[in-house]
Protein backbone atom coordinates (compact mmCIF):
# COMPACT_ATOMS: atom_id res chain seq x y z
CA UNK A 1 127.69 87.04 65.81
CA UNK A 2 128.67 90.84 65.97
CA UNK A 3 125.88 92.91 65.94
CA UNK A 4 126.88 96.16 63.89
CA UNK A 5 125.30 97.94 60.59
CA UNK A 6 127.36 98.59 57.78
CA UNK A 7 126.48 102.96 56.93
CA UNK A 8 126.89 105.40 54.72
CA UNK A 9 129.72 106.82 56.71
CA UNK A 10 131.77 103.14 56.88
CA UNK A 11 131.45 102.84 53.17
CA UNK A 12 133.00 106.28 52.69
CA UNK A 13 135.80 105.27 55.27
CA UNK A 14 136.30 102.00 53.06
CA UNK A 15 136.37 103.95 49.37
CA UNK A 16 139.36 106.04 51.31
CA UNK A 17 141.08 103.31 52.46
CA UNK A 18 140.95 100.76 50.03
CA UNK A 19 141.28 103.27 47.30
CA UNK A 20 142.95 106.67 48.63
CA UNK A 21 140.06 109.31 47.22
CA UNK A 22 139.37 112.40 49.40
CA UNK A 23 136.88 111.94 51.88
CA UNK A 24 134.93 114.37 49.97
CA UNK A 25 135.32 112.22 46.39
CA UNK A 26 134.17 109.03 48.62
CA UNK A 27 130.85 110.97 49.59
CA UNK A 28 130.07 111.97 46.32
CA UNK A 29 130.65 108.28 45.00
CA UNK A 30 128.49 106.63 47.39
CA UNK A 31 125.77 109.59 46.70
CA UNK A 32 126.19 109.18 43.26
CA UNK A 33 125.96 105.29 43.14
CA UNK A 34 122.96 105.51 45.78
CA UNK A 35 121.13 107.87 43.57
CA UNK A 36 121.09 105.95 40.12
CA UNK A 37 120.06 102.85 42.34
CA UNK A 38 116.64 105.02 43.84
CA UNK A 39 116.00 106.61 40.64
CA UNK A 40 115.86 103.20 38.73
CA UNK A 41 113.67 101.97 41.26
CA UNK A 42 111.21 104.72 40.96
CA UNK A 43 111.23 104.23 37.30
CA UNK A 44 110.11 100.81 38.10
CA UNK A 45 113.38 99.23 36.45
CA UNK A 46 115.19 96.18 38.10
CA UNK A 47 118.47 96.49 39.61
CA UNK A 48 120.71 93.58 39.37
CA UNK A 49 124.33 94.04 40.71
CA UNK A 50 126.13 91.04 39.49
CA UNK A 51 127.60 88.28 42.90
CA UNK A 52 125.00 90.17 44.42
CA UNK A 53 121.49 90.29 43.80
CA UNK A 54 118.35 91.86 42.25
CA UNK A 55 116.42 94.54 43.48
CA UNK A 56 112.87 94.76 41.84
CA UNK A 57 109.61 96.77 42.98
CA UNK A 58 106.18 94.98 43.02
CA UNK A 59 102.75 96.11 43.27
CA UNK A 60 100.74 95.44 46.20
CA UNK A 61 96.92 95.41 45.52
CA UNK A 62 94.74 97.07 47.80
CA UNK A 63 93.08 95.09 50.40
CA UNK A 64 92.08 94.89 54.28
CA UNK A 65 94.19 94.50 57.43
CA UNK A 66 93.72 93.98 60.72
CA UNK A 67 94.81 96.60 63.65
CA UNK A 68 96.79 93.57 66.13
CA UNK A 69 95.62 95.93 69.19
CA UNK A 70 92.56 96.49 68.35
CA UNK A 71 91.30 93.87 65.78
CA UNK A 72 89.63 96.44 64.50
CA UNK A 73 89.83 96.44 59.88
CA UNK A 74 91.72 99.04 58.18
CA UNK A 75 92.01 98.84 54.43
CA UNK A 76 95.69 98.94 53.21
CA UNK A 77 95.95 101.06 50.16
CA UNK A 78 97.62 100.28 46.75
CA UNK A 79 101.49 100.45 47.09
CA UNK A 80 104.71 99.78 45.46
CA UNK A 81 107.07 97.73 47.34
CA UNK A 82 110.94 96.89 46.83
CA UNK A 83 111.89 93.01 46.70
CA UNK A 84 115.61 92.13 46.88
CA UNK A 85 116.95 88.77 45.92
CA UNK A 86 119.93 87.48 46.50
CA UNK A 87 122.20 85.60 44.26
CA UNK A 88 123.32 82.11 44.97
CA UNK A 89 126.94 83.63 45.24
CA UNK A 90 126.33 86.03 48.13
CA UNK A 91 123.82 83.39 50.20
CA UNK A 92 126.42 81.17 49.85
CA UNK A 93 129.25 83.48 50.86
CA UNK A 94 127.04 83.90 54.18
CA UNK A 95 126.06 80.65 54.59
CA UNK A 96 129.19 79.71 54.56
CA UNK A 97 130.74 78.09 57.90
CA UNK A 98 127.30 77.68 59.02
CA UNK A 99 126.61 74.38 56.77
CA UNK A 100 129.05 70.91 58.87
CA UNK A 101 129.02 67.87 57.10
CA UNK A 102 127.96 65.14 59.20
CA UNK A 103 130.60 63.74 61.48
CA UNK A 104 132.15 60.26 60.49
CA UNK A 105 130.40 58.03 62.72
């Protein structure tokens, strides 16, 4: 399996090719698209992009860890974390090739 990450910079380079906008008008689309996504987030909204998935935030309660090197306890404060869920279309777009039916015996 390739091991490469999909950035900023190779979503600009697809938005060019695929679609012929400036470099510049790429940029500003993914900024622009990235930006809505973080401020719903920090307004606590869900984000659902259809074939894709849901992003949500949940709270995580306050409560008491444990340092691995140490063992020593460290309480974990209060946060808000994001949760992403997939939609059955896109696990089963990468699932796919991965799942053989059982060879005719």
């Amino acid at each position: 399996m390739p091991s490469s990450t999909l950035t900023r910079a190779s979503l600009v380079d697809a938005l060019v090719r695929e679609i012929g906008v400036s470099r510049q008008e790429a940029h500003d689309l993914i900024e622009m698209f990235l930006e809505e996504i973080s401020a719903a987030l920090a307004a606590g909204e869900n984000v659902k992009l259809s074939s894709f998935g849901t992003f949500s935030v949940r709270e995580k309660g306050e409560r008491i860890g444990r340092n691995p090197k140490t063992g020593e306890e460290v309480p974990i404060t209060r946060r808000r974390v994001i949760v992403f869920k997939a939609s059955n279309i896109l696990k089963n777009r990468i699932n796919r090739g991965l799942l053989h039916p059982k060879a005719a015996e």
